[in-house]
Protein backbone atom coordinates (compact mmCIF):
# COMPACT_ATOMS: atom_id res chain seq x y z
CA UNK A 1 0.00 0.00 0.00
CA UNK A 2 2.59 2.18 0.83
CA UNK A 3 4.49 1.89 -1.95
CA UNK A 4 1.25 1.93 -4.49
CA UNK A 5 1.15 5.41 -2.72
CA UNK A 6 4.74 6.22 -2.99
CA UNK A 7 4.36 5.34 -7.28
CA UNK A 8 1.23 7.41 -7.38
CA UNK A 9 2.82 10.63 -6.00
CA UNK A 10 5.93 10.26 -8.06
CA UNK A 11 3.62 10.12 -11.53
CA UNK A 12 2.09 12.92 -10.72
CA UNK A 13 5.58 14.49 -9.73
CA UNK A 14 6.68 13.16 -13.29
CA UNK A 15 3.79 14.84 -14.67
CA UNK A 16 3.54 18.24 -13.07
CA UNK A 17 0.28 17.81 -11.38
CA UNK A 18 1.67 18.52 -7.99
CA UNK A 19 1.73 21.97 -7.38
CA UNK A 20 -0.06 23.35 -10.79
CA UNK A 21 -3.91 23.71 -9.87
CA UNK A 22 -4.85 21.81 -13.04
CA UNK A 23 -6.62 18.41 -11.88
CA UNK A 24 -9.84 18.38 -11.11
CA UNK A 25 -10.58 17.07 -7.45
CA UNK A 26 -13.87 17.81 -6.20
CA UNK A 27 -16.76 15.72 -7.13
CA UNK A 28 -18.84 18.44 -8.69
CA UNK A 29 -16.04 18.97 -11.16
CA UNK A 30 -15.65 15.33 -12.12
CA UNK A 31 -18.83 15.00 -12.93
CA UNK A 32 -20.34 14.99 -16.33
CA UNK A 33 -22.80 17.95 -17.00
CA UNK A 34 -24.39 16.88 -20.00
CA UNK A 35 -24.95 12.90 -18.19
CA UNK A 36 -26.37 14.63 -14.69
CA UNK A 37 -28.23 16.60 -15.84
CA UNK A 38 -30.34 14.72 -18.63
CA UNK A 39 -31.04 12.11 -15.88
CA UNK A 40 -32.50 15.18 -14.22
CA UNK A 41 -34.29 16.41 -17.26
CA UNK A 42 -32.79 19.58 -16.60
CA UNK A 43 -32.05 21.26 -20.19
CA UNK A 44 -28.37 22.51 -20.30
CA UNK A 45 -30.04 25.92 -21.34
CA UNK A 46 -28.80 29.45 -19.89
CA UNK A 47 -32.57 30.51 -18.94
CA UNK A 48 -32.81 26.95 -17.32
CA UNK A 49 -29.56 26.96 -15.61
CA UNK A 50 -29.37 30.37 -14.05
CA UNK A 51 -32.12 29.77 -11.53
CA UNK A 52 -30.78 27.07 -10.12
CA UNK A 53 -27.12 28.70 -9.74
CA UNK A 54 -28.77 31.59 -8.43
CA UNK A 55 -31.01 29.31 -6.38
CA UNK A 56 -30.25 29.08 -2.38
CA UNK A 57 -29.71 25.56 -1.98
CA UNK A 58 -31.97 23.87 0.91
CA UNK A 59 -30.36 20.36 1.00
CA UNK A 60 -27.36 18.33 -0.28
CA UNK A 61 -28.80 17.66 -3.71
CA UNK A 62 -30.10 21.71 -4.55
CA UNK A 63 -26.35 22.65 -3.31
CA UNK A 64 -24.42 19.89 -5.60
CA UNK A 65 -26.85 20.86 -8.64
CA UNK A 66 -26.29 24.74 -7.78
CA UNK A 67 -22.70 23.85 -8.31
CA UNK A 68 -22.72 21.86 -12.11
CA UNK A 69 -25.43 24.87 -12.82
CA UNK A 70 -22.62 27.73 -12.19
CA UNK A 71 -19.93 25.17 -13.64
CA UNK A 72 -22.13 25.07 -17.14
CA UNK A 73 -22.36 28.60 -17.07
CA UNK A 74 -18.41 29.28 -17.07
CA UNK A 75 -17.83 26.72 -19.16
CA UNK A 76 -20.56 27.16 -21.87
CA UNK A 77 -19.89 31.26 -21.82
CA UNK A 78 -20.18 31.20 -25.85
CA UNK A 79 -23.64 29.99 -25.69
CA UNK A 80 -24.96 32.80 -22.82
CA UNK A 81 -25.83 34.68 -25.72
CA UNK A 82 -29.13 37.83 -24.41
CA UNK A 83 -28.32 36.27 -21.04
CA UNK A 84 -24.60 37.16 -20.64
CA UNK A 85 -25.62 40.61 -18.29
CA UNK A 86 -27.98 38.41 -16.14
CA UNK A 87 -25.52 35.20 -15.98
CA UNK A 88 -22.69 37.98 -14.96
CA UNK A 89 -24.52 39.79 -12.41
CA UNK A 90 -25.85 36.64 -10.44
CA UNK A 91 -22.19 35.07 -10.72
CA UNK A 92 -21.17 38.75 -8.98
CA UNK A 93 -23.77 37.84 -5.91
CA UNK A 94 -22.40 34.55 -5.85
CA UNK A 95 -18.75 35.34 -5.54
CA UNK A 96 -18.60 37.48 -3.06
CA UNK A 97 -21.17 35.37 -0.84
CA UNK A 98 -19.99 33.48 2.21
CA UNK A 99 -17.16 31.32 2.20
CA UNK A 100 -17.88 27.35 1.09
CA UNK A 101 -18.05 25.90 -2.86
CA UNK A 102 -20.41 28.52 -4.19
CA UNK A 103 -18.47 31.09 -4.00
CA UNK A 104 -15.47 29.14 -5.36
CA UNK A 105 -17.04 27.90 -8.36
CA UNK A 106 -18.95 31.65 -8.80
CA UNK A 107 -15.24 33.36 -9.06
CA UNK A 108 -13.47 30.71 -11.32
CA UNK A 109 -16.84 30.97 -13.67
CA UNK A 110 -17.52 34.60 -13.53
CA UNK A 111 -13.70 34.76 -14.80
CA UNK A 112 -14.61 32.72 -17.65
CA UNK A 113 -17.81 34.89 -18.47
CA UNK A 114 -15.81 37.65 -18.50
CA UNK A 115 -12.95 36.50 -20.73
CA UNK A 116 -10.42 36.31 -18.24
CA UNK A 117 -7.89 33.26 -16.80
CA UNK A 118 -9.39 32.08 -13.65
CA UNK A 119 -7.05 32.58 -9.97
CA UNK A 120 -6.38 28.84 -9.28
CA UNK A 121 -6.41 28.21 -5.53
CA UNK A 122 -3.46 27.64 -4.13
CA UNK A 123 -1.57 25.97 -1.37
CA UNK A 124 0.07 27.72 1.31
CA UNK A 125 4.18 27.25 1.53
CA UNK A 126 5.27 24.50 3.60
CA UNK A 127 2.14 22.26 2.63
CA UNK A 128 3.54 19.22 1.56
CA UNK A 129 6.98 19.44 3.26
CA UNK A 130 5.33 20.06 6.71
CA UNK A 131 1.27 20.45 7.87
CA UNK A 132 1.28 16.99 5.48
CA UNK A 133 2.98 14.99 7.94
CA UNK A 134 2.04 16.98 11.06
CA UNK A 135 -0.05 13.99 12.13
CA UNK A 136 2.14 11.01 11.34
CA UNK A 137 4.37 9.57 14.22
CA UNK A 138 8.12 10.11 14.64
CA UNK A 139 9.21 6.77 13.62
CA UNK A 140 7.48 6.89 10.16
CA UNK A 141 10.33 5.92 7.70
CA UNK A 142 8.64 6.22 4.09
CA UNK A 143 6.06 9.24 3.14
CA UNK A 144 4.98 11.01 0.82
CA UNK A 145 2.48 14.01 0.17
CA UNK A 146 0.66 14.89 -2.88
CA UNK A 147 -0.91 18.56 -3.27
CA UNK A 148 -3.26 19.24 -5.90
CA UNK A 149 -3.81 23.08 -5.67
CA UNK A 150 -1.73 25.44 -7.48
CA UNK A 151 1.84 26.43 -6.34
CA UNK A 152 1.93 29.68 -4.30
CA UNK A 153 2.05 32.75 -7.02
CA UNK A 154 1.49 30.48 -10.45
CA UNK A 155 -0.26 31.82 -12.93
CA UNK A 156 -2.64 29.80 -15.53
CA UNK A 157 -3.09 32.10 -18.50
CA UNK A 158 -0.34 30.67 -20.65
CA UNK A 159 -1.44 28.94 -24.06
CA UNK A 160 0.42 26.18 -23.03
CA UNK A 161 -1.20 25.93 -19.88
CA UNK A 162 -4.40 25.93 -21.12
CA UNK A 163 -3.87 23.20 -23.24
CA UNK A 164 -2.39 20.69 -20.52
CA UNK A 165 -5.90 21.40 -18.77
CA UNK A 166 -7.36 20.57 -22.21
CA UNK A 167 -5.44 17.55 -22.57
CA UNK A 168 -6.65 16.62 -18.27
CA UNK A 169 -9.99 16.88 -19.39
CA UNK A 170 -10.08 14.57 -22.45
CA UNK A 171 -8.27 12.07 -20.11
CA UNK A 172 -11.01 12.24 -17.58
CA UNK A 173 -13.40 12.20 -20.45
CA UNK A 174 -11.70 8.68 -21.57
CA UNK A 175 -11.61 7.38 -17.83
CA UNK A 176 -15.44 8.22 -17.49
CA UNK A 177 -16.71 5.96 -20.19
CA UNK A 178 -15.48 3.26 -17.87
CA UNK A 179 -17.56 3.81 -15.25
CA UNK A 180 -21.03 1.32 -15.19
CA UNK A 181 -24.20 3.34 -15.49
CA UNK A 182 -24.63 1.65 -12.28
CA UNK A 183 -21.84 2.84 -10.61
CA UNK A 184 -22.68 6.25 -11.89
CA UNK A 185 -25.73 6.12 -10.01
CA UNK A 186 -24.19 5.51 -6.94
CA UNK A 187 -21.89 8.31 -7.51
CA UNK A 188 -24.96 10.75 -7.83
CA UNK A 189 -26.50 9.38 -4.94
CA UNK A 190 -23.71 10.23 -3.05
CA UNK A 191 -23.26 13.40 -4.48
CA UNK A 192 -26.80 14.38 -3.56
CA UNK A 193 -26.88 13.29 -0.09
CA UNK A 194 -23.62 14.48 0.97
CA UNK A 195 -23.03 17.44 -1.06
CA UNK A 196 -19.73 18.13 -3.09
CA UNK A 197 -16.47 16.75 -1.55
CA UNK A 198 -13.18 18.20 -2.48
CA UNK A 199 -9.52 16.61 -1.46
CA UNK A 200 -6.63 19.37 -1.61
CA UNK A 201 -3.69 17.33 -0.84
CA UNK A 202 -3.19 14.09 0.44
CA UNK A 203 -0.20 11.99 2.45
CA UNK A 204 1.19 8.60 3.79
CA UNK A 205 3.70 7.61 6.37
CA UNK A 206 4.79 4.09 6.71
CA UNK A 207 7.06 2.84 9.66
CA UNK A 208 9.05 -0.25 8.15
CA UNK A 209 9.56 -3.58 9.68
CA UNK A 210 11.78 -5.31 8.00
CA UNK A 211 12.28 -8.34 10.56
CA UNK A 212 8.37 -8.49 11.16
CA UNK A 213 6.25 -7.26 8.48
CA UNK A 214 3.04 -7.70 10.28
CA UNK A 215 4.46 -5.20 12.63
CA UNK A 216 4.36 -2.57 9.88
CA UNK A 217 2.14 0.55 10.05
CA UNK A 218 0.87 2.42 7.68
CA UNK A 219 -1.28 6.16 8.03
CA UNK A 220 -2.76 7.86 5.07
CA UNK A 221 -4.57 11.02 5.07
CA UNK A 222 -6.62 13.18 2.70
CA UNK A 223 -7.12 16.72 3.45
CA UNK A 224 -9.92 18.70 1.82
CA UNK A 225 -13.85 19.66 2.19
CA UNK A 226 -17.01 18.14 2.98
CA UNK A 227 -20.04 17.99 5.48
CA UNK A 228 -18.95 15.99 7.97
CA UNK A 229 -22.73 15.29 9.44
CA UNK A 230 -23.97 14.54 5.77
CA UNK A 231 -21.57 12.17 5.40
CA UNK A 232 -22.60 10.48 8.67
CA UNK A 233 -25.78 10.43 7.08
CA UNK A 234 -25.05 8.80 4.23
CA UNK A 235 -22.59 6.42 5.81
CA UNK A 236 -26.24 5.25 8.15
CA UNK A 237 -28.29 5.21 4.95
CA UNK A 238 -25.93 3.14 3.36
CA UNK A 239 -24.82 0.93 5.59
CA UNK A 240 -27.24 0.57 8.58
CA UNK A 241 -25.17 -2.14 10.81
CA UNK A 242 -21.94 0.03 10.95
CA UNK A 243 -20.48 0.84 14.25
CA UNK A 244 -19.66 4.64 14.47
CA UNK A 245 -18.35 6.06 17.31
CA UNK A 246 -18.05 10.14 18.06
CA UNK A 247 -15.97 12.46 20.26
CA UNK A 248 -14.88 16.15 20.27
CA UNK A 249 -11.37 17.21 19.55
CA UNK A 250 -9.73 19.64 21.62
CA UNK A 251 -11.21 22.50 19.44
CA UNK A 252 -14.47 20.79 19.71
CA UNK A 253 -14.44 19.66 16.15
CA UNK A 254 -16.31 16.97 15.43
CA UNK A 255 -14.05 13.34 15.38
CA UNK A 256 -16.07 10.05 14.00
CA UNK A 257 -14.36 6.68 14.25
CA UNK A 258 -15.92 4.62 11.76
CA UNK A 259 -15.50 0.53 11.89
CA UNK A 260 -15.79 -1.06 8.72
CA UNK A 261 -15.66 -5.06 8.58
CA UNK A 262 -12.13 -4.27 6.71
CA UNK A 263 -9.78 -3.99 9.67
CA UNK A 264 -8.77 -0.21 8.37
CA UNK A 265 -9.11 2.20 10.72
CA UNK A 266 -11.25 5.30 8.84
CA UNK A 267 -11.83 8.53 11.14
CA UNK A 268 -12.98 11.82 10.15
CA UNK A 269 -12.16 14.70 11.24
CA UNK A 270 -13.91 17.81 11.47
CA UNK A 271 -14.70 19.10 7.50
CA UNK A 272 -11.50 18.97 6.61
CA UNK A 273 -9.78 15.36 6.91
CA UNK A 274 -9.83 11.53 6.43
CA UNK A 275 -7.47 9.80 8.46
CA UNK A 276 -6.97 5.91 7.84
CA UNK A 277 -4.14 3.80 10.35
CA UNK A 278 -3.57 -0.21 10.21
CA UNK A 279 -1.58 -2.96 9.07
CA UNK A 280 -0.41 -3.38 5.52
CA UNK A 281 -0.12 -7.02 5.83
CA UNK A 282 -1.79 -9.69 7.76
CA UNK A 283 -0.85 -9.16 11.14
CA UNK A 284 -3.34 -11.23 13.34
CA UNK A 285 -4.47 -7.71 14.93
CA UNK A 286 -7.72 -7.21 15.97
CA UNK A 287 -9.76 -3.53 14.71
CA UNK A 288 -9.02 -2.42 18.24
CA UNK A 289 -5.42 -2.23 17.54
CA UNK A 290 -5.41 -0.44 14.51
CA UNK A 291 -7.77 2.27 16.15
CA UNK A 292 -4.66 2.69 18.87
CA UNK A 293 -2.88 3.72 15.46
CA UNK A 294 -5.78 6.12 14.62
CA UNK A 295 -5.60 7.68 18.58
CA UNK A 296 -2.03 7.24 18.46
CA UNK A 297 -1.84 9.87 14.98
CA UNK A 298 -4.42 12.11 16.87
CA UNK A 299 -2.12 12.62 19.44
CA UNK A 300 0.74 13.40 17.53
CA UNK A 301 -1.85 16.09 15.71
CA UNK A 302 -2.64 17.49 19.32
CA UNK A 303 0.93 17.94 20.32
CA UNK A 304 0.95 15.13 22.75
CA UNK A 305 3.06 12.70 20.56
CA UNK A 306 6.30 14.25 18.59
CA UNK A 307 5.43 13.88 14.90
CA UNK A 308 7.58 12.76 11.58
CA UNK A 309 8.95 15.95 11.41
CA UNK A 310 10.89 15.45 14.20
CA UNK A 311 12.09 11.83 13.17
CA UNK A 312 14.66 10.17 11.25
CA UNK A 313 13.57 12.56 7.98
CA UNK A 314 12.92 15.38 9.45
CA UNK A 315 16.62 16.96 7.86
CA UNK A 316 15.31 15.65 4.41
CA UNK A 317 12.39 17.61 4.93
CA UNK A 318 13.96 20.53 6.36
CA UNK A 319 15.81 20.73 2.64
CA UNK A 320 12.73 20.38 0.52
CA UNK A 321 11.71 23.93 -1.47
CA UNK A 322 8.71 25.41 1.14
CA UNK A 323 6.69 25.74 -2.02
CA UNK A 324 7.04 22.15 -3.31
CA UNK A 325 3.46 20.57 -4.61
CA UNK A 326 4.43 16.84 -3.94
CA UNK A 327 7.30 15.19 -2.14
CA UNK A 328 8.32 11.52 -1.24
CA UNK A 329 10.76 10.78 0.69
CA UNK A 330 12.52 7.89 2.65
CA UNK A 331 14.62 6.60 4.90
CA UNK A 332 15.89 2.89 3.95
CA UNK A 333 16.96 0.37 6.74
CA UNK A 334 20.33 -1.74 6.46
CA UNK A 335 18.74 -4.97 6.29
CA UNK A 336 16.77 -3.59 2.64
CA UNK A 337 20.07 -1.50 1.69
CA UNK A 338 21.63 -4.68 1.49
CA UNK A 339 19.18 -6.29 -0.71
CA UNK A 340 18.79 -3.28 -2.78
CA UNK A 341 22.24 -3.18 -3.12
CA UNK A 342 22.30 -6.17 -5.65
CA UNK A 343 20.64 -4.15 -8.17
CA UNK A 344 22.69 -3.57 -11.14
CA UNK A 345 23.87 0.03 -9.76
CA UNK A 346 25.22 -2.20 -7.11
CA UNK A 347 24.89 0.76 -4.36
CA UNK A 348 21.52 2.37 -2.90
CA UNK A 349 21.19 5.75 -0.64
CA UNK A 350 20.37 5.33 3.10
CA UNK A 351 17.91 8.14 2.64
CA UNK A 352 16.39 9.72 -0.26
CA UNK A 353 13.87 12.38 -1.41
CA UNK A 354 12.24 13.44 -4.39
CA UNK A 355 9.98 16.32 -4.68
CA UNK A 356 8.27 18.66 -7.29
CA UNK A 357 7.19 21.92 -7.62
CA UNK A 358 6.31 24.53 -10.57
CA UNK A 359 8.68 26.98 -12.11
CA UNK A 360 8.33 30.56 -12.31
CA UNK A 361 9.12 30.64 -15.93
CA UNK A 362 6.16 27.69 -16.84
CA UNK A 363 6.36 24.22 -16.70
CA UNK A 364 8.16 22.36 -13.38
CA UNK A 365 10.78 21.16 -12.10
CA UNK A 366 11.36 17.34 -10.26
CA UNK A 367 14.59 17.39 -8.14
CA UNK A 368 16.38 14.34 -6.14
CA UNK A 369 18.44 14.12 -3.14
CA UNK A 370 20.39 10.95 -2.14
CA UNK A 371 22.20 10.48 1.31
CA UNK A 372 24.90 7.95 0.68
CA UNK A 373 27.27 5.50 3.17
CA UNK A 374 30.28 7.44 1.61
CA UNK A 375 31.89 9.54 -0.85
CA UNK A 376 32.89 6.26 -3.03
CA UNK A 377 28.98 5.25 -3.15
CA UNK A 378 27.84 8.31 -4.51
CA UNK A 379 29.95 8.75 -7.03
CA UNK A 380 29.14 4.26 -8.28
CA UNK A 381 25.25 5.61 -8.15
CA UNK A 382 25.76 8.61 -10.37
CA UNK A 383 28.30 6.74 -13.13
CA UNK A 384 25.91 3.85 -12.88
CA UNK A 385 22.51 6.08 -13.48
CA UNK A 386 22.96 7.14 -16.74
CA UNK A 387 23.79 3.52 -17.52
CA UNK A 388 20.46 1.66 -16.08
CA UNK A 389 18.16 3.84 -17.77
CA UNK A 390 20.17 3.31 -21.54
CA UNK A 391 19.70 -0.57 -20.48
CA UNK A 392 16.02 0.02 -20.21
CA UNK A 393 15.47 2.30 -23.15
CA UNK A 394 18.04 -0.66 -25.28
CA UNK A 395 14.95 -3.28 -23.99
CA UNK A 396 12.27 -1.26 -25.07
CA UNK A 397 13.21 -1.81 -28.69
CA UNK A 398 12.32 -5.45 -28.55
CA UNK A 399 8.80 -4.74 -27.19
CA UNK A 400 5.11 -3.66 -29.29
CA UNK A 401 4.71 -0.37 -30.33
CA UNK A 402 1.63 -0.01 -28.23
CA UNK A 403 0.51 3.55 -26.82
CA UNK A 404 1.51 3.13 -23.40
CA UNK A 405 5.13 1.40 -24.42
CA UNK A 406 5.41 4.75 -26.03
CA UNK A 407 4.44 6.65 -23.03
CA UNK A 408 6.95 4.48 -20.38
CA UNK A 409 9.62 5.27 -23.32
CA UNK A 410 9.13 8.71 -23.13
CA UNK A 411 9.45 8.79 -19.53
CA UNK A 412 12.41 6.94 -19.58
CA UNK A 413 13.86 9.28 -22.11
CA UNK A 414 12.83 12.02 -19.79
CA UNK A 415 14.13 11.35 -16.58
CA UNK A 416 17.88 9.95 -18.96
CA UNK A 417 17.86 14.22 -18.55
CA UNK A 418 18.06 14.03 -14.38
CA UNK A 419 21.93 15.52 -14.29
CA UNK A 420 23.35 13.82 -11.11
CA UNK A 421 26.27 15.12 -9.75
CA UNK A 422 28.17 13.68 -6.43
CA UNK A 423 28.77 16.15 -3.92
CA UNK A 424 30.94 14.21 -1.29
CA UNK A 425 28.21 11.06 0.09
CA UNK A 426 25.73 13.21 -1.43
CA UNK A 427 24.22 12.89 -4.82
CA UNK A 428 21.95 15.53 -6.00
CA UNK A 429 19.75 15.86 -9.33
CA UNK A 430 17.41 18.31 -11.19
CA UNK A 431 14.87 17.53 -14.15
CA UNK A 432 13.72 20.16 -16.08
CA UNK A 433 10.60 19.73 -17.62
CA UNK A 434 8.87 22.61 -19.88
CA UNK A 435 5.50 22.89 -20.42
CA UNK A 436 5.81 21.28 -23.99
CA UNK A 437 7.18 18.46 -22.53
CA UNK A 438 4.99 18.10 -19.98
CA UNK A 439 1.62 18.61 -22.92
CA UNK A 440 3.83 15.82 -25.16
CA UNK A 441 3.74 13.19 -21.79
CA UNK A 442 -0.24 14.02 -21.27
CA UNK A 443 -0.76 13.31 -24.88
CA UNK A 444 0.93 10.58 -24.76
CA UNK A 445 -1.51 9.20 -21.53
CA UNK A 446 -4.33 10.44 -23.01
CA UNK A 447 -3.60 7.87 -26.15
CA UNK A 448 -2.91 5.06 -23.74
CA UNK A 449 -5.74 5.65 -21.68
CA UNK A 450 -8.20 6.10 -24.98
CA UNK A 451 -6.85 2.74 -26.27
CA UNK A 452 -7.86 1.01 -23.43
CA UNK A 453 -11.24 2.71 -23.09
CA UNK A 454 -11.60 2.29 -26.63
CA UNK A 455 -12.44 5.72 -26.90
């Protein structure tokens, strides 16, 4: 599990999602207008929309519909047409209204109306290097953080920019037509009894074991929005037999410990976060235990327990850029060095990092940092480098030509640019990616993912 989180976080480094504000991830924005609403019969007309963004919503479902209704609007501004004044002067109301996803989605489509590039919200500095991990113990050895807001200051008004998020949205568009009408279903349900839910940024820590793996721990959590008692609700709807349990925090937030028949500890707390704790592997623990991880994480959040940030990676961390959108980083016992060791590199660091983060001049830039036994070590992992990834591009010749064997090729081909250098028993790198590059990688997704939707 942990590292399936550790991979997902360094694609999206590879990418440049981290950090640039361009992927969708709310559930009103992943959903497809022209699909919700004809199940509605709702006509995706401007005098048919514009009540119901103007509308104030009384319940889950009027607030998630209010939502698509001011999204359509934005996003359909060509078609506004006699209504343009009336569509502009409601989206006015709306964005400067109180605080919550109205008014979010009212400023990013009144920018649209009015011809302009929409502010992206952004993270604050220090997001994914620090507040991430705030909760996680001290002994966690692996993490990683993810943050899908824009980087502090980034702007979005480039042509180039605009066509990444073009080339985002056919990709979700290809992912969609997987999706079961059933499932779809479900999804609205949801969405109409809970309200939209948005994640910002979300994290891991995993404290190794490498002489007992079933003593392993592992603590994920997503940080966002969403109505904490209408997801309560839904959670009783759904599943009438579950046993939820509910305190106050020590700012008398609300804190529900949810037991699931997985043993997976799920709490949530207040509107803002989903923390899971257990055991990645079977470890003959009952649900009890992994809710002392869940208390145990809560603690460190309250100050009671010393977090990450003051473990073994807490220098690693200290070194990451403040304004980094993702991160992963790791420190790697003996006991796996050794193993690791027999790679054909023949060395490994003891602790590693790599993070991401946009660049002031467009596109991003992905940047490693290696902590090695000794000045000898560094120097075998940079001369060796260069060499793996020719091996891997040499074996790629033999394979199909299939979309995705193209994409992996191009990433190999990408990170070949990482130049490593050896600064004593450190080795350091830097990959430059421009926003052409990064378009040319989502293209090349978006054909692997259309091939296998058939799309």
């Amino acid at each position: 599990m942990a590292f399936a989180g550790g991979s997902v976080v360094m694609l999206g480094l590879l990418l440049g999602l981290g950090g640039g504000g361009n992927v969708p991830h709310d559930l009103a924005s992943l959903v497809e207008l022209e699909d919700y609403f004809s199940r509605g019969s709702i006509e995706t007309k401007p005098e048919v929309l514009l009540p119901l963004a103007g509308k104030s919503p009384s319940d889950a479902k009027e607030s998630f519909t209010q939502l698509l209704a001011i999204r359509w609007l934005g996003e359909n501004a060509a078609q506004l047409a006699t209504h343009k004044d009336a569509v502009r002067k409601s989206l006015q109301q709306l964005a400067q209204g109180a605080e919550g996803f109205a008014r979010d989605y009212a400023q990013v489509a009144l920018a649209r109306v009015e011809g302009k590039p929409p502010t992206p919200r952004a993270f604050a500095k220090d997001s994914v290097r620090q507040e991430a991990f705030a909760w996680f113990p001290e002994q966690v050895m692996m993490a990683g953080a993810f943050d899908l807001r824009a980087a502090p200051g980034q702007k979005t008004d480039s042509a180039n920019e605009q066509a990444i998020v073009k080339e985002l949205r056919q990709i979700q568009s290809h992912l969609q037509k997987l999706i079961p009408n059933a499932a779809k279903d479900e999804i609205y349900i949801f969405a109409e009894t809970v309200g939209n839910v948005r994640v910002d940024r979300v994290s891991y820590g995993f404290i190794l074991d490498v002489v007992n793996p079933a003593g392993q721990q592992i603590f994920a959590r997503a940080t966002g929005r969403f109505d904490h008692k209408r997801a309560l609700d839904y959670l009783r709807q759904t599943l009438p037999n579950l046993k939820i349990e509910e305190k106050k925090g020590a700012k008398g937030e609300p804190i529900t410990f949810i037991k699931f028949d997985e043993p997976v500890a799920v709490v949530l707390v207040g509107d803002t976060d989903v923390l899971l704790a257990g055991h990645p592997v079977e470890s003959g623990k009952n649900e009890g235990g992994n809710f002392d991880l869940v208390e145990q994480a809560l603690a460190v959040r309250d100050g009671k327990k010393p977090s990450m940030l003051k473990g073994a990676l807490a220098k690693l961390l200290e070194e990451v850029a403040p304004e980094a959108g993702g991160v992963v980083a790791c420190e790697i016992p003996a006991m796996a060095r050794g193993e690791l060791a027999r790679s054909p590199i023949g060395v490994t660091p003891h602790q590693f990092s790599i993070e991401g983060g946009a660049s002031g001049t467009g596109g991003f830039t992905v940047r490693f940092r290696g902590l090695m036994d000794n000045d000898a070590d560094a120097k075998k992992l940079v001369d060796g480098y260069k060499d793996l990834i020719k091996a891997g591009l040499e074996q790629m010749k033999n394979l199909p030509q299939r979309p995705e064997m193209d994409l992996i090729k191009l990433f190999l081909e990408t990170i070949q640019g990482v130049e490593l250098k050896a600064e004593g028993a450190k080795v350091l790198g830097e990959l430059r990616i421009t926003q052409d590059l990064q378009k040319t990688l989502l293209e090349k997704a978006g054909e692997a993912v259309k091939k296998e939707t058939g799309g």
